[in-house]
C-alpha atoms as a PDB file:
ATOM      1  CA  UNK A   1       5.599 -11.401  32.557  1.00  0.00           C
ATOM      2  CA  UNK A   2       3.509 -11.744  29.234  1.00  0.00           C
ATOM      3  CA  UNK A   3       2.263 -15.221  27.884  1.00  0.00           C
ATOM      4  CA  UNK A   4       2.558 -12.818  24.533  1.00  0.00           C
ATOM      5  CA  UNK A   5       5.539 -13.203  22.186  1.00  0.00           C
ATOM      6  CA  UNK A   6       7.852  -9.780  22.567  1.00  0.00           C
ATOM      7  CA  UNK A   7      11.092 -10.542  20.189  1.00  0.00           C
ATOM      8  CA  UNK A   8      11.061 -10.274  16.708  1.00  0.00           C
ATOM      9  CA  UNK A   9      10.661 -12.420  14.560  1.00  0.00           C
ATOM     10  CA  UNK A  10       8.129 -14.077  16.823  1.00  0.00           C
ATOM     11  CA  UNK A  11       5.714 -10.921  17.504  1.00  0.00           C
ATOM     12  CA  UNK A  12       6.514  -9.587  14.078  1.00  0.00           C
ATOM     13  CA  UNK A  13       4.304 -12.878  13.163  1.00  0.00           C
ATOM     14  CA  UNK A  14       2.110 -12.485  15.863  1.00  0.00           C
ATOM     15  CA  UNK A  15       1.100  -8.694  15.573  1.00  0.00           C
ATOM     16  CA  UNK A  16       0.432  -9.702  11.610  1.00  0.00           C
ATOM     17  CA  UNK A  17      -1.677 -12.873  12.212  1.00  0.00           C
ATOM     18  CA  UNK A  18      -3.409 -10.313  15.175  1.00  0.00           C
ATOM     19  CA  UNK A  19      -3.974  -7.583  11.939  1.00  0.00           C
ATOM     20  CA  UNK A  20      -5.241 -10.619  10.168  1.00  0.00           C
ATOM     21  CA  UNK A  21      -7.850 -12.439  12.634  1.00  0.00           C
ATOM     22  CA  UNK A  22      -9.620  -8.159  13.516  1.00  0.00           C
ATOM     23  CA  UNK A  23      -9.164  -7.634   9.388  1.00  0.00           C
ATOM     24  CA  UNK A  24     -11.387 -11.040   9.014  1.00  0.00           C
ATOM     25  CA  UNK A  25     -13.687 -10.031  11.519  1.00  0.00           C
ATOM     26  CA  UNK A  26     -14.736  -6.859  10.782  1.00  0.00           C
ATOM     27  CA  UNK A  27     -14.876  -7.608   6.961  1.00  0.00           C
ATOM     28  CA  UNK A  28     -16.885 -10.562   7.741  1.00  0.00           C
ATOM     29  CA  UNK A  29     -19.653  -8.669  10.672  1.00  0.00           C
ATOM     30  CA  UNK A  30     -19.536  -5.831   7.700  1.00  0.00           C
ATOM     31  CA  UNK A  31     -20.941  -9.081   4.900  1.00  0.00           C
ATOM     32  CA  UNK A  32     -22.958 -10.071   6.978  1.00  0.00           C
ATOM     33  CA  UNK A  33     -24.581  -6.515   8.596  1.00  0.00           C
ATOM     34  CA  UNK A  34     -24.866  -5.412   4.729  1.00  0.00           C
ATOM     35  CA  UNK A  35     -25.500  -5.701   1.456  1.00  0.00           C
ATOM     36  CA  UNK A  36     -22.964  -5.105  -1.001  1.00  0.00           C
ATOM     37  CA  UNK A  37     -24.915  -4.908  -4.254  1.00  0.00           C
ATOM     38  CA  UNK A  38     -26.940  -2.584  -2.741  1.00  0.00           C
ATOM     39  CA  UNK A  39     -23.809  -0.221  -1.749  1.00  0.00           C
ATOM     40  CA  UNK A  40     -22.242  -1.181  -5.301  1.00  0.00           C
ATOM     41  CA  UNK A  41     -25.490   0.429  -6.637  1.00  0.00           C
ATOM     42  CA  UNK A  42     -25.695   3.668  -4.424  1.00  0.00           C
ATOM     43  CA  UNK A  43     -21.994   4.269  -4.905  1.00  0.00           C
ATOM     44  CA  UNK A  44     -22.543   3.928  -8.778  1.00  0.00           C
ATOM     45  CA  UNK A  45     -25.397   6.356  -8.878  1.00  0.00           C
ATOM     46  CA  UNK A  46     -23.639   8.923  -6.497  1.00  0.00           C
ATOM     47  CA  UNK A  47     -21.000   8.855  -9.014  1.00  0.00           C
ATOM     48  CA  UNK A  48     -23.065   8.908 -11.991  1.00  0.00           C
ATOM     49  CA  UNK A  49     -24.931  11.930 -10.198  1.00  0.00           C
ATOM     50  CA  UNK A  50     -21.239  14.169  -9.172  1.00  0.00           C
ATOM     51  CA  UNK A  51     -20.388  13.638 -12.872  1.00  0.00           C
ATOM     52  CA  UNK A  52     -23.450  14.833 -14.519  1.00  0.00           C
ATOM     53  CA  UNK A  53     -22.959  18.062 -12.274  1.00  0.00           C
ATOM     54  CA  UNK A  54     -19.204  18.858 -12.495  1.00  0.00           C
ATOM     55  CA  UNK A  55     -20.110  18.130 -16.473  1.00  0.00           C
ATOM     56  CA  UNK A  56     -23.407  20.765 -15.425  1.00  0.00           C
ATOM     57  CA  UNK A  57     -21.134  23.140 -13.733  1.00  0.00           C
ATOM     58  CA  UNK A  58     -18.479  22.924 -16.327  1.00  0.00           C
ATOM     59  CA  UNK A  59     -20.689  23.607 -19.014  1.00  0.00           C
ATOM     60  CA  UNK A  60     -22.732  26.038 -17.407  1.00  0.00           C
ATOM     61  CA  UNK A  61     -25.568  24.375 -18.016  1.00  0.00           C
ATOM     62  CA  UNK A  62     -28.028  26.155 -15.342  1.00  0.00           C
ATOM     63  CA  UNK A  63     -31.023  23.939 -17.000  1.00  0.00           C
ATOM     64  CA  UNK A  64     -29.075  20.607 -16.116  1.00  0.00           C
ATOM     65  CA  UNK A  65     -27.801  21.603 -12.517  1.00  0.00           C
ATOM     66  CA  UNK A  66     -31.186  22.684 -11.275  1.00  0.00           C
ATOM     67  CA  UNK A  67     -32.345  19.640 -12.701  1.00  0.00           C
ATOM     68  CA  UNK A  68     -29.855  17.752 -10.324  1.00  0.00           C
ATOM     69  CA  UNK A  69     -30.374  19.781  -7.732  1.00  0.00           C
ATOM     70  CA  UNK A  70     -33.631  18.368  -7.166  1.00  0.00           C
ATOM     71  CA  UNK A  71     -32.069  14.916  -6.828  1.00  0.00           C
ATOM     72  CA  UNK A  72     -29.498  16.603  -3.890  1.00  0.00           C
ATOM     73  CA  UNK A  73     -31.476  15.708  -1.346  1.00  0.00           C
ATOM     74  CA  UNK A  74     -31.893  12.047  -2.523  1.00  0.00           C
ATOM     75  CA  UNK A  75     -28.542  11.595  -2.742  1.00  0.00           C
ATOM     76  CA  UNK A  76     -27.459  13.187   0.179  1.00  0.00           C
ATOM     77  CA  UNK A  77     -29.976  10.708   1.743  1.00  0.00           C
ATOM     78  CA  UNK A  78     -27.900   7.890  -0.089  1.00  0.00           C
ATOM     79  CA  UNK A  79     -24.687   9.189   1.084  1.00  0.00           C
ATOM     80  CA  UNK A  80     -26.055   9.218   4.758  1.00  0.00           C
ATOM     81  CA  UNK A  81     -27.557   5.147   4.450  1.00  0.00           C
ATOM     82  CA  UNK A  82     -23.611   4.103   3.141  1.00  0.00           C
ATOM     83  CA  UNK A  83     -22.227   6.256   6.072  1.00  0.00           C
ATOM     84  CA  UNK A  84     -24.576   4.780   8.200  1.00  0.00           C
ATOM     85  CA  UNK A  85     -23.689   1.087   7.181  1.00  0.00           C
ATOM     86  CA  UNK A  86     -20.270   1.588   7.877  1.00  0.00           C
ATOM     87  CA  UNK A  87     -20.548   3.565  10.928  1.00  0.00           C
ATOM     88  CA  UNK A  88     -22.514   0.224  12.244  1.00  0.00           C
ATOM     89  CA  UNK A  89     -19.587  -2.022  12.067  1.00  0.00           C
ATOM     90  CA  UNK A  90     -17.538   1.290  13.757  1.00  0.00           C
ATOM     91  CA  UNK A  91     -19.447   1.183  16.622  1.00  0.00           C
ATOM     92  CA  UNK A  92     -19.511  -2.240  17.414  1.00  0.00           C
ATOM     93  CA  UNK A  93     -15.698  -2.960  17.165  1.00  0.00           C
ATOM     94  CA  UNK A  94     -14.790  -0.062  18.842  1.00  0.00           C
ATOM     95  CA  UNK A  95     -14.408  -0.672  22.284  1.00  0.00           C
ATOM     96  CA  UNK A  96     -13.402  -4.510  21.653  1.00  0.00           C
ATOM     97  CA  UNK A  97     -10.508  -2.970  19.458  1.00  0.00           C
ATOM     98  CA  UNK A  98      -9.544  -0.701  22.283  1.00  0.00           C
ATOM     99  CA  UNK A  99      -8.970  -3.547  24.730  1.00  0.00           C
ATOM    100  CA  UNK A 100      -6.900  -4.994  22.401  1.00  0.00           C
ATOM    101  CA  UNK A 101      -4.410  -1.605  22.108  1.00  0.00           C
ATOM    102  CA  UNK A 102      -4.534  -1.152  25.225  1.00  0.00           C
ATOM    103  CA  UNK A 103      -3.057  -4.996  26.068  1.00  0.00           C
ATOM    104  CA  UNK A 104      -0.945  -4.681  22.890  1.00  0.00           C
ATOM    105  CA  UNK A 105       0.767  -1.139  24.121  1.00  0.00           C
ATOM    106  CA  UNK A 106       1.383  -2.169  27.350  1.00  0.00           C
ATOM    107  CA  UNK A 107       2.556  -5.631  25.775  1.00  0.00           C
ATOM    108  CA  UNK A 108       4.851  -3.911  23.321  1.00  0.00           C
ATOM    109  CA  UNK A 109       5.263  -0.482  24.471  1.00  0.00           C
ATOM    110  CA  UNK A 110       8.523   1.204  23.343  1.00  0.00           C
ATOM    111  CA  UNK A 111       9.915  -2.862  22.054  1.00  0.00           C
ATOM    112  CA  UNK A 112      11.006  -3.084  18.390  1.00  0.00           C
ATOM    113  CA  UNK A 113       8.125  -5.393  16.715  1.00  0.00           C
ATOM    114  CA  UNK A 114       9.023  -4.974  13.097  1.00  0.00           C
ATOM    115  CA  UNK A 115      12.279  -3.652  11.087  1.00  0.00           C
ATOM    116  CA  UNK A 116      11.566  -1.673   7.820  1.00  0.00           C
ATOM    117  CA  UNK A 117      14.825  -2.063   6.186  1.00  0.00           C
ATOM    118  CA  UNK A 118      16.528   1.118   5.704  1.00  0.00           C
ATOM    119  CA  UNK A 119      14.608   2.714   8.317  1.00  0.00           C
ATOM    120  CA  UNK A 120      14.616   0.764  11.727  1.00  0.00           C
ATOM    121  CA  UNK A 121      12.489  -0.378  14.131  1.00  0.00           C
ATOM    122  CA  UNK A 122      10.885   3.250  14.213  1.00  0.00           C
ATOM    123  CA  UNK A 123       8.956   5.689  11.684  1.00  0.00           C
ATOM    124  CA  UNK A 124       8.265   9.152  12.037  1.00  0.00           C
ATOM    125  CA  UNK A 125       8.640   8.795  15.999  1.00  0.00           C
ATOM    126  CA  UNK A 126       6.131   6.447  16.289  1.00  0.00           C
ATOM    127  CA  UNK A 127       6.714   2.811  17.272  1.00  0.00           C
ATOM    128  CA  UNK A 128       7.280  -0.200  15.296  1.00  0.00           C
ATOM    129  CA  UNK A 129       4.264  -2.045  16.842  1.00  0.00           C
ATOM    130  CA  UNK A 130       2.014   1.085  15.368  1.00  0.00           C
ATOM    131  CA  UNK A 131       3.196   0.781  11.873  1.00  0.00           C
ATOM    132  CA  UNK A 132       3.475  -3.024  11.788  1.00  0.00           C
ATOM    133  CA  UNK A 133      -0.282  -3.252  12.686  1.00  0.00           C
ATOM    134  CA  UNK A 134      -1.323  -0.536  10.328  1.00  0.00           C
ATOM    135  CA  UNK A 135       0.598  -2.282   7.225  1.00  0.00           C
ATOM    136  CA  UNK A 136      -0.816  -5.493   8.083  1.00  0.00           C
ATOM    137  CA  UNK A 137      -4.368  -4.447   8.703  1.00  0.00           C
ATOM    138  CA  UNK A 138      -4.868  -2.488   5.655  1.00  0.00           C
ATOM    139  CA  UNK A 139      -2.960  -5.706   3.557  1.00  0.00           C
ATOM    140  CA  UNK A 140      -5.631  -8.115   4.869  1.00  0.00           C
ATOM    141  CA  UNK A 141      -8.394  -5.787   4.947  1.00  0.00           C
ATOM    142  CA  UNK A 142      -8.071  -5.054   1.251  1.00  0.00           C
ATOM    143  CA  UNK A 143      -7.632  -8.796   0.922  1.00  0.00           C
ATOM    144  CA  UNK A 144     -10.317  -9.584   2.961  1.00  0.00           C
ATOM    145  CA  UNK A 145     -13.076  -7.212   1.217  1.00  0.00           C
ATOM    146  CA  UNK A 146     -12.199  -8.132  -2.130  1.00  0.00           C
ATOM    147  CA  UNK A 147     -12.808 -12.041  -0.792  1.00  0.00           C
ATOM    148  CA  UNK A 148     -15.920 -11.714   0.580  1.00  0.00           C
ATOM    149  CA  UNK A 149     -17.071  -9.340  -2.366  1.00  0.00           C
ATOM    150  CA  UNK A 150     -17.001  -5.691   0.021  1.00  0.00           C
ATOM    151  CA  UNK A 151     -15.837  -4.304  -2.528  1.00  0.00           C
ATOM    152  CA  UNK A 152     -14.802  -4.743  -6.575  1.00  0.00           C
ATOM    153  CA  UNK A 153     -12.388  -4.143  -8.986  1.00  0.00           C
ATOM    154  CA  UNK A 154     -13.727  -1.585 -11.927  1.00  0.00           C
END
């Protein structure tokens, strides 16, 4: 017996306030393990750099591209800090969100969570519990980023 709810509509609203509370979390360990003007910067000058070489490359301009070539390195290094600052937050939800698949699949496992009119409880032979979560955790992850200012509209 499970003290979880396992009919819709009740785990429909469960399984999205779930998506909601991990979405918070990680959003707010990733505000608080980085710094987001920082990442705004290095993302901006990454860009600025890839355009200034496809616009190199495009006009062959061999004078330009070896002049960004010498920044490669630099921005590789760049690339590998914003990697790294995401990886962080990876690696320390990863086994905590595990635990919590593992409880919710044997919890849910093969039961109708959600129903996506027109389609069913099921998409592309996966579960209803599987999709539910994934709608609902990008929803208030996007929500959640732009809220604690992970990320900006340009």
């Amino acid at each position: 017996m499970s003290f979880l709810p396992t009919e819709p509509p009740w785990s429909t609203l469960f399984i999205l306030l779930l998506a909601a509370v991990i979405s918070f979390l990680i959003n707010l360990v990733n505000r608080l393990t980085t710094d987001p003007e920082k990442t705004k910067a290095w993302r901006k000058e990454i860009a600025e750099w890839n355009e200034q070489l496809r616009k190199a490359r495009r006009n062959g301009d061999k004078k330009q591209m070896e002049k960004l070539m010498k920044k490669q390195q630099y921005i590789l290094q760049l690339q590998a800090k914003m990697s790294w600052q995401s990886m962080k937050v990876s690696f320390l939800f990863f086994i905590p969100l595990m635990i919590v698949w593992y409880f919710l699949g044997w919890t849910y496992g093969g039961k109708e969570i959600a129903y996506f009119p027109g389609i069913g409880f099921q998409l592309l032979w996966f579960p209803s519990l599987f999709w539910w979560y994934l709608l609902c955790s990008f929803l208030f992850s996007t929500i959640f980023s732009h809220l604690l200012g992970l990320s900006s509209v340009e």
